[in-house]
C-alpha atoms as a PDB file:
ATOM      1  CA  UNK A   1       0.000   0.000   0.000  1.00  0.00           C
ATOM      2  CA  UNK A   2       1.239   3.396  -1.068  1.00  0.00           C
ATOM      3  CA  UNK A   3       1.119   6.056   1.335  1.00  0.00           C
ATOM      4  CA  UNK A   4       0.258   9.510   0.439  1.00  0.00           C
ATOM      5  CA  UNK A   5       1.844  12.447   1.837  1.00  0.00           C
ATOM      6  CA  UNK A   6      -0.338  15.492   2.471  1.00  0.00           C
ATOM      7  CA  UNK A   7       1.055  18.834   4.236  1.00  0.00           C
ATOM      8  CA  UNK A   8      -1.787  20.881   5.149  1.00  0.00           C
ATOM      9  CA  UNK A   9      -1.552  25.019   6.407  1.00  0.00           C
ATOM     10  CA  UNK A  10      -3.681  27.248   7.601  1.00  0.00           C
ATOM     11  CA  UNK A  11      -3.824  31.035   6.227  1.00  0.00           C
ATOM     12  CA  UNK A  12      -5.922  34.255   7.245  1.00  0.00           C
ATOM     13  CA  UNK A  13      -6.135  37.515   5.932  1.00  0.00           C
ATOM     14  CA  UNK A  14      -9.098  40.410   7.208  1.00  0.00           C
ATOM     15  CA  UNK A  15     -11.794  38.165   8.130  1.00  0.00           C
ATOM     16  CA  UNK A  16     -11.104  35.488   5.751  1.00  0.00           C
ATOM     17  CA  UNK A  17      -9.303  31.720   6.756  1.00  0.00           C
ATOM     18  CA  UNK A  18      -8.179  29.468   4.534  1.00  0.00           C
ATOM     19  CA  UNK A  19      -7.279  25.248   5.365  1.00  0.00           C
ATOM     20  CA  UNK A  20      -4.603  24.236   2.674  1.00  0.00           C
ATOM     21  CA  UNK A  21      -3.886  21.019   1.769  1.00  0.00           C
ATOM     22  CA  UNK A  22      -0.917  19.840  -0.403  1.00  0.00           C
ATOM     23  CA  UNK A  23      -0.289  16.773  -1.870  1.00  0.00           C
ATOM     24  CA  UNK A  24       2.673  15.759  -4.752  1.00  0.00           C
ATOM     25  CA  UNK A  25       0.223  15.930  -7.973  1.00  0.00           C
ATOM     26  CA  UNK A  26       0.085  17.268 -11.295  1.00  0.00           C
ATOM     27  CA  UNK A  27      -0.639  20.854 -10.211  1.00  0.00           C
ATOM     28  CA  UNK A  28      -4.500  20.408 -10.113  1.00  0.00           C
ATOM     29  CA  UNK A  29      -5.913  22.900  -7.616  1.00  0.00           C
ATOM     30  CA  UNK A  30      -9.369  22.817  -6.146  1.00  0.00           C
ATOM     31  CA  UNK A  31     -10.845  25.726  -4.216  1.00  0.00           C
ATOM     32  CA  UNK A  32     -14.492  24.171  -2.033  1.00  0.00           C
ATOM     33  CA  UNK A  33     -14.973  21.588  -4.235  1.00  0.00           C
ATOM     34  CA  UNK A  34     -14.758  23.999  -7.510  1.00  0.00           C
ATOM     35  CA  UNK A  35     -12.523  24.625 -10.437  1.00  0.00           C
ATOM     36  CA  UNK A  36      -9.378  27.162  -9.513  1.00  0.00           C
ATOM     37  CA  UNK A  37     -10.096  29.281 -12.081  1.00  0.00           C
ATOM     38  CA  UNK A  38     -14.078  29.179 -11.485  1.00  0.00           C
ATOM     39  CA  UNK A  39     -13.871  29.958  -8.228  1.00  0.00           C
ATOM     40  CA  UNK A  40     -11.203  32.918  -8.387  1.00  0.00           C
ATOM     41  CA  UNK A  41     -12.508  35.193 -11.245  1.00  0.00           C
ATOM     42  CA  UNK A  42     -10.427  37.981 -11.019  1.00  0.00           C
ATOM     43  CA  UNK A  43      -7.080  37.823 -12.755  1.00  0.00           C
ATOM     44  CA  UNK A  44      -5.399  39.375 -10.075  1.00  0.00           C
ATOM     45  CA  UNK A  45      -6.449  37.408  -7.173  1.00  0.00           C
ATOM     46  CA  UNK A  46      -5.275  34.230  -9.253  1.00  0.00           C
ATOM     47  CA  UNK A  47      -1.688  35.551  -9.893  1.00  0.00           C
ATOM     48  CA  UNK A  48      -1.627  36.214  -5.925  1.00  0.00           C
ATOM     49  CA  UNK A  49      -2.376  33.166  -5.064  1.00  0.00           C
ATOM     50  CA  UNK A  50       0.225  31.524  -7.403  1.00  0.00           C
ATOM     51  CA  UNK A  51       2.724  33.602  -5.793  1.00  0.00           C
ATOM     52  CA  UNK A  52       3.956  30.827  -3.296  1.00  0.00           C
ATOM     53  CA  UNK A  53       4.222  28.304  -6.364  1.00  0.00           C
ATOM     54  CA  UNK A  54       6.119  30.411  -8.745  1.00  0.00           C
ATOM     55  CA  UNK A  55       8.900  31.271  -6.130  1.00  0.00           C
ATOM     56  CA  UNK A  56       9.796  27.807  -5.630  1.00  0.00           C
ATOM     57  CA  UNK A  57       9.340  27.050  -8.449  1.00  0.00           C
ATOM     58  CA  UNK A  58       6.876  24.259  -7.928  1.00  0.00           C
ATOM     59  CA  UNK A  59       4.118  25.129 -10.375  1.00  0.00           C
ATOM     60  CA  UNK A  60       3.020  21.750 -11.456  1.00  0.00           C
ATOM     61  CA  UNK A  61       4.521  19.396  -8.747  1.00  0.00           C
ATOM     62  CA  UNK A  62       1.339  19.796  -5.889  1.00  0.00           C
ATOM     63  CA  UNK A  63      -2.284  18.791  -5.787  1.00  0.00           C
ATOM     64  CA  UNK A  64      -3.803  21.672  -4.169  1.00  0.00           C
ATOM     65  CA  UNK A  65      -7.091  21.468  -2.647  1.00  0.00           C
ATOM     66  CA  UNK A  66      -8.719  24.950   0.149  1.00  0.00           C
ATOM     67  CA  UNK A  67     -11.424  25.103   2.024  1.00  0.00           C
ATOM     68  CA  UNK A  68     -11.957  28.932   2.126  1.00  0.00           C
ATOM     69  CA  UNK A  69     -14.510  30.455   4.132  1.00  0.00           C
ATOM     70  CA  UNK A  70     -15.188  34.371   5.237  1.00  0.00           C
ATOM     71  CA  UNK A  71     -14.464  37.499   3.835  1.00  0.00           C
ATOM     72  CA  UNK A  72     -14.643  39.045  -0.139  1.00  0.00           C
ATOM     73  CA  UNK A  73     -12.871  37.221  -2.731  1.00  0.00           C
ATOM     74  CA  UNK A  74      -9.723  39.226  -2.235  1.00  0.00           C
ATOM     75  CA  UNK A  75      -9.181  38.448   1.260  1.00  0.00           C
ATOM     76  CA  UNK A  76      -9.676  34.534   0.319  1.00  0.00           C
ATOM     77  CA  UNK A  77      -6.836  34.980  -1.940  1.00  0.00           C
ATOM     78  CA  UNK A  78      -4.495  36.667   0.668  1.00  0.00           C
ATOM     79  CA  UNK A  79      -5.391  33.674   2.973  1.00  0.00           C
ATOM     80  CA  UNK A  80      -4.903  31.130   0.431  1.00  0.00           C
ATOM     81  CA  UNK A  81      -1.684  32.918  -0.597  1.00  0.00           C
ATOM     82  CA  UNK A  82      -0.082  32.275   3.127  1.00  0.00           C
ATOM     83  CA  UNK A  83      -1.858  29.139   3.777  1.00  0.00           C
ATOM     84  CA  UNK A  84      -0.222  27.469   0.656  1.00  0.00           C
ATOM     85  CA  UNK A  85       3.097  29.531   1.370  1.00  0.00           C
ATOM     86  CA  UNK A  86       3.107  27.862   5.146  1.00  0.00           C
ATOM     87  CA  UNK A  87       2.487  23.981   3.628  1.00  0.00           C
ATOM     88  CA  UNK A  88       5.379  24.657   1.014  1.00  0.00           C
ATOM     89  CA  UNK A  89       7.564  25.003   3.868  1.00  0.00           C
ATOM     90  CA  UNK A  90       6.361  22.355   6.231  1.00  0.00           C
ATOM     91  CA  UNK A  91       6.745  19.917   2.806  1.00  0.00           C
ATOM     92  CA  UNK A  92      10.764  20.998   2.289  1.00  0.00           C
ATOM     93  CA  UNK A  93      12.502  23.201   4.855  1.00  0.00           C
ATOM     94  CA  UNK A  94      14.649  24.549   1.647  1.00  0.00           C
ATOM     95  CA  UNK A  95      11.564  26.726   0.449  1.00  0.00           C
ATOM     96  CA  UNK A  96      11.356  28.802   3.597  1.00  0.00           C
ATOM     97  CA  UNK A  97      14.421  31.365   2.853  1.00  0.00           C
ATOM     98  CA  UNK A  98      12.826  31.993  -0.659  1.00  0.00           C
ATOM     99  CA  UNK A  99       9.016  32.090   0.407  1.00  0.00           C
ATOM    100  CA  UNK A 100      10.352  34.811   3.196  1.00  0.00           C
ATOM    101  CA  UNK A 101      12.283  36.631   1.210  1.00  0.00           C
ATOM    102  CA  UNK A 102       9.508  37.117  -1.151  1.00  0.00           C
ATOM    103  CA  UNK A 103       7.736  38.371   2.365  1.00  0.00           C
ATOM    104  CA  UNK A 104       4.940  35.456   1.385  1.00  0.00           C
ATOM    105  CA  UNK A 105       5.149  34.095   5.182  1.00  0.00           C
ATOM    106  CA  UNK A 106       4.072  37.012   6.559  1.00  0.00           C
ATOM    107  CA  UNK A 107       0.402  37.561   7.832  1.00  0.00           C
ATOM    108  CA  UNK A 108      -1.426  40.620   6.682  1.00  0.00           C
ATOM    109  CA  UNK A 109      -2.588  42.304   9.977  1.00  0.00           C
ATOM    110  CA  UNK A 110      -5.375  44.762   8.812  1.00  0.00           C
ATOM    111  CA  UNK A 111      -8.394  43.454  10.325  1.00  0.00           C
ATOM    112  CA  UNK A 112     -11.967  45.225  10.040  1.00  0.00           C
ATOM    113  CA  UNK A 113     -11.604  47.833  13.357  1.00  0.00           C
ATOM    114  CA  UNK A 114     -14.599  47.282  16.230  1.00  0.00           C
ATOM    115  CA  UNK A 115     -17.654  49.573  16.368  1.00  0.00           C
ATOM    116  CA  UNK A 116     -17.214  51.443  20.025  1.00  0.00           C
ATOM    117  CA  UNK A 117     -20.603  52.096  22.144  1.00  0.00           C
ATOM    118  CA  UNK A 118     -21.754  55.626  22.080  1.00  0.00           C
ATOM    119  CA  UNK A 119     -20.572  56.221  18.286  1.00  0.00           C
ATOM    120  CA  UNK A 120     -22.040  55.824  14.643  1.00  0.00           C
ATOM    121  CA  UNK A 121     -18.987  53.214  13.805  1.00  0.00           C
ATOM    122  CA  UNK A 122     -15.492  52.301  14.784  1.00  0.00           C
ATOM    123  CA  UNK A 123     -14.430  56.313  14.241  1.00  0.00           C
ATOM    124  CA  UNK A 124     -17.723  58.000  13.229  1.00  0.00           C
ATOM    125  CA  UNK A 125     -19.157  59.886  15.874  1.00  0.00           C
ATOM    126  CA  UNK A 126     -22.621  60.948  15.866  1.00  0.00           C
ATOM    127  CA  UNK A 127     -23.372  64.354  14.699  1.00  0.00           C
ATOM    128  CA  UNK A 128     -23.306  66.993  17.453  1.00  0.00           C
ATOM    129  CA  UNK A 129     -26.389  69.231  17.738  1.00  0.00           C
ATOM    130  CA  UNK A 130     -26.148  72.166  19.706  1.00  0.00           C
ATOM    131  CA  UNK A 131     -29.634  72.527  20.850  1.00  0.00           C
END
């Protein structure tokens, strides 16, 4: 019996996470159960998320499958960028200098700021009326 060997990550970005799961493949990548390129319309979002893959040069060695949940499509693709980034280095410790030099192991920290009682929203007050 043949064992597969899976390396699986976890990324987040805003409000979005993403569970990454790696496996040596043909480069077939599966975002919740859909099509890559279905799932990810924007052009952008897919050449961020490929990020990881073209620094290491590993662009058709992985199968790639994310369960992403949360946020707008562009946060998805943040978190999807650092999950994958995280499994490439548990799979082979020799991708980590590269994936940090790029700065691809690094956690965006921007989150969505808390609405405070007493105001409109996080910083909006409400409007003052003199009488």
């Amino acid at each position: 019996m043949v064992e597969v060997v899976k390396y699986g990550a976890t990324g987040r970005r805003k409000s979005a996470i993403a569970r990454v799961t790696i496996s040596p493949g043909t480069g077939q990548i599966k975002v919740n159960k859909r099509n890559f390129e279905d799932y990810f319309q924007r052009e952008t979002d897919r050449i961020v998320i490929l990020q990881p893959l073209n620094t290491t040069n590993t662009l058709n060695k992985f199968d790639i499958t994310v369960k992403v949940t949360g946020g707008g499509s562009t946060g998805q693709a943040g978190a999807f960028r650092l999950g994958l980034a995280r499994a490439l280095t548990l799979c082979d410790a020799d991708n980590k200098s590269p994936l940090k030099k790029a700065d691809l192991l690094r956690r965006d920290p921007r989150m969505k700021e808390r609405k405070k009682p007493g105001q409109k929203g996080a910083r909006r007050k409400f409007q003052w009326v003199k009488r």
